[in-house]
Protein backbone atom coordinates (compact mmCIF):
# COMPACT_ATOMS: atom_id res chain seq x y z
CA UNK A 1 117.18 123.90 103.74
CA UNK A 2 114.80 125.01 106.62
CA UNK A 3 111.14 125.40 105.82
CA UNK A 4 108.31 127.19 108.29
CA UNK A 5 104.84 127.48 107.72
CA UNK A 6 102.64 125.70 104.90
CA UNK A 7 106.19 124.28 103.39
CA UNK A 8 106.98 122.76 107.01
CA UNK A 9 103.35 121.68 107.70
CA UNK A 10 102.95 119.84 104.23
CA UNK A 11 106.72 118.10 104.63
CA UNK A 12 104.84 116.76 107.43
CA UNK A 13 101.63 115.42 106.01
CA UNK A 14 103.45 114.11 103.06
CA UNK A 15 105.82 111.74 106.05
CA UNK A 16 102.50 110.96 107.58
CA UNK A 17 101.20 109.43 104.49
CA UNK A 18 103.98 107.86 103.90
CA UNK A 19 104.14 106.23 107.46
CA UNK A 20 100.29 105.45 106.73
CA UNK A 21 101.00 103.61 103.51
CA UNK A 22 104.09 101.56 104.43
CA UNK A 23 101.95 100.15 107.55
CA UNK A 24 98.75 99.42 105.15
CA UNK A 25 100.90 97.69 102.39
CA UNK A 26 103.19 95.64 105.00
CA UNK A 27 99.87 94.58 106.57
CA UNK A 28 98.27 93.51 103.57
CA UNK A 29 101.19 91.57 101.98
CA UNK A 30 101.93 90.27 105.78
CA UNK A 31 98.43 89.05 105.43
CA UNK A 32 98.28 87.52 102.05
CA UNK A 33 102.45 85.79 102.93
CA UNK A 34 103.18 88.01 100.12
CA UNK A 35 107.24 88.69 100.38
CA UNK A 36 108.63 87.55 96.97
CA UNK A 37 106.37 90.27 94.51
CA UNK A 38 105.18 93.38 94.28
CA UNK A 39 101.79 94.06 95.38
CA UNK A 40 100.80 94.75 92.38
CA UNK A 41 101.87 91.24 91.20
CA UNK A 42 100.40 89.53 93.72
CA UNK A 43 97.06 91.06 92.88
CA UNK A 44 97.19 90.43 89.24
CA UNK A 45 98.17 86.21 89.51
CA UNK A 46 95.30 86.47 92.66
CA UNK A 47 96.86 85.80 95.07
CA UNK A 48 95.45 88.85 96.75
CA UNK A 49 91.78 89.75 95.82
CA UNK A 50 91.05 93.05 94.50
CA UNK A 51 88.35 93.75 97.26
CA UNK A 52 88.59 92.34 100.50
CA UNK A 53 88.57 93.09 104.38
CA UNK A 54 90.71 92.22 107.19
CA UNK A 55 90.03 92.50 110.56
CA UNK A 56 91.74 96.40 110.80
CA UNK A 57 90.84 97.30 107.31
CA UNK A 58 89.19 97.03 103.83
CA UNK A 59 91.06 97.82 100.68
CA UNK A 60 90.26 97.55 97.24
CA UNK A 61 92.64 97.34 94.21
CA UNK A 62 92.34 100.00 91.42
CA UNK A 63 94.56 100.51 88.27
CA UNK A 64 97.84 101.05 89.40
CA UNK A 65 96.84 101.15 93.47
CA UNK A 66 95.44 100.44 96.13
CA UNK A 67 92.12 102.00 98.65
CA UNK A 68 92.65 101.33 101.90
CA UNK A 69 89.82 102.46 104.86
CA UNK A 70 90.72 102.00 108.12
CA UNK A 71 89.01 103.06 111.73
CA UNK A 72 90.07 106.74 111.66
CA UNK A 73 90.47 107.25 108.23
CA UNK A 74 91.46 106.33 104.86
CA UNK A 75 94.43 106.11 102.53
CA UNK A 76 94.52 105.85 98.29
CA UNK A 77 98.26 104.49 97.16
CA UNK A 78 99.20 104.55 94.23
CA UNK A 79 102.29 102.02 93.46
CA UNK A 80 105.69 102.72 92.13
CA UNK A 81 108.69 100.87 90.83
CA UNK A 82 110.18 98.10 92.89
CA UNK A 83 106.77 98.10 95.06
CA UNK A 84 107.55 101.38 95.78
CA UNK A 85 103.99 103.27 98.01
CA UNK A 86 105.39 106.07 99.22
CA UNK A 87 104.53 108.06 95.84
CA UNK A 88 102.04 111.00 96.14
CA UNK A 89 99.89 113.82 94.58
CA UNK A 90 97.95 116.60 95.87
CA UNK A 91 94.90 114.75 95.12
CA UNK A 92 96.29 112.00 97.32
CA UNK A 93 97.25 114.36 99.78
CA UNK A 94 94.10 116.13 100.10
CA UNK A 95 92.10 113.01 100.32
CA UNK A 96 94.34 112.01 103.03
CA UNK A 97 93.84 114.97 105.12
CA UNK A 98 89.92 114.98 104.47
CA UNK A 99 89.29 111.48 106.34
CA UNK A 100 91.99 112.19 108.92
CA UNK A 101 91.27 112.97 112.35
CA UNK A 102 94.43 115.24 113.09
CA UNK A 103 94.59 119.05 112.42
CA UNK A 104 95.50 119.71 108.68
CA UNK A 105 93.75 123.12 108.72
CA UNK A 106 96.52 124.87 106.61
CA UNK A 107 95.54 123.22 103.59
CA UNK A 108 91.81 123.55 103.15
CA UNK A 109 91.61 122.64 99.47
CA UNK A 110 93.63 120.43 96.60
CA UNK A 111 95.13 123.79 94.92
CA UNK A 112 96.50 124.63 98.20
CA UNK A 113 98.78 121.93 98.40
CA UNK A 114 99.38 121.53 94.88
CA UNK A 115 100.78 125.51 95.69
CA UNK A 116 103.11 124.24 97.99
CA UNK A 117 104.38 121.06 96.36
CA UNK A 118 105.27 123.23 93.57
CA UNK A 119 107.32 125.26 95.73
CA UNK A 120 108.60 122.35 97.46
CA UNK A 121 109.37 121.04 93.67
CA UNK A 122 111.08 123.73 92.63
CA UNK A 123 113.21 123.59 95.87
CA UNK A 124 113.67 119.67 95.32
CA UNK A 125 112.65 118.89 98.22
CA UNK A 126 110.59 116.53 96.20
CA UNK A 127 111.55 115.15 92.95
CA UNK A 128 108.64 113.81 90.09
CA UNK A 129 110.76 110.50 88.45
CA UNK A 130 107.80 110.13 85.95
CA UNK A 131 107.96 106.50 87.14
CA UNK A 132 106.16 103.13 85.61
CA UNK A 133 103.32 102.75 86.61
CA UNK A 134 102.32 106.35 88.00
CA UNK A 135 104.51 109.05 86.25
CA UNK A 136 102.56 111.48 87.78
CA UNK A 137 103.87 110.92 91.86
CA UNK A 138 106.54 112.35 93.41
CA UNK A 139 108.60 111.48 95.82
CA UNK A 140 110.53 112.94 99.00
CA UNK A 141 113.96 113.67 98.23
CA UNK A 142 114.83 114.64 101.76
């Protein structure tokens, strides 16, 4: 299915957040010689602290995620199944897009791109699993 417009733009925030989590998380648990648990896991027997800094970034740990600020902006990941962190929201999204430096101007509020992940929901282009820990995410299906 081709998309234009807000559908296409949004498709490619949601792959730039994704691309922005996966590096965060595979520095952090490069960091920390995480490799045989989840993130999650590692955080709750301490093996990573809930607050810290490294020399790129500072992240903090919250319920079921992770904050992540880096030079240029700043990321909020919320974890999946399996380790899973390419889960998102519009909230996420528009978060995202606030402390980002590139062009995002087609979504200038949360409801906008809640609009179009509904469309790009209904079109499954995205799928919502309802997965442990954060049944609200979804997920590309493409």
């Amino acid at each position: 299915m081709m998309f234009e417009g807000h559908e296409k733009d949004l498709i490619e925030l949601i792959k730039n957040y994704i691309a922005c989590s996966k590096y965060w998380c595979r520095l952090l648990k490069d960091n920390f010689g995480i490799h045989d648990k989840t993130t999650l896991r590692a955080r709750r027997m301490n093996l990573i602290p809930s607050k810290g800094a490294l020399e790129e970034l500072t992240f903090s740990f919250h319920g079921g995620g992770c904050y992540f600020e880096f030079e240029g902006g700043a990321i909020d990941v919320d974890f999946g199944p399996d380790d899973r962190h390419d889960g998102f929201d519009s909230q996420r999204l528009f978060d995202f897009i606030k402390s980002s430096k590139k062009d995002y101007s087609s979504f200038l509020s949360q409801e906008d791109i809640e609009k179009y992940l509904n469309l790009l929901f209904e079109n499954k282009v995205i799928i919502k699993p309802n997965w442990y820990p954060n049944p609200h995410l979804y997920y590309l299906n493409i």
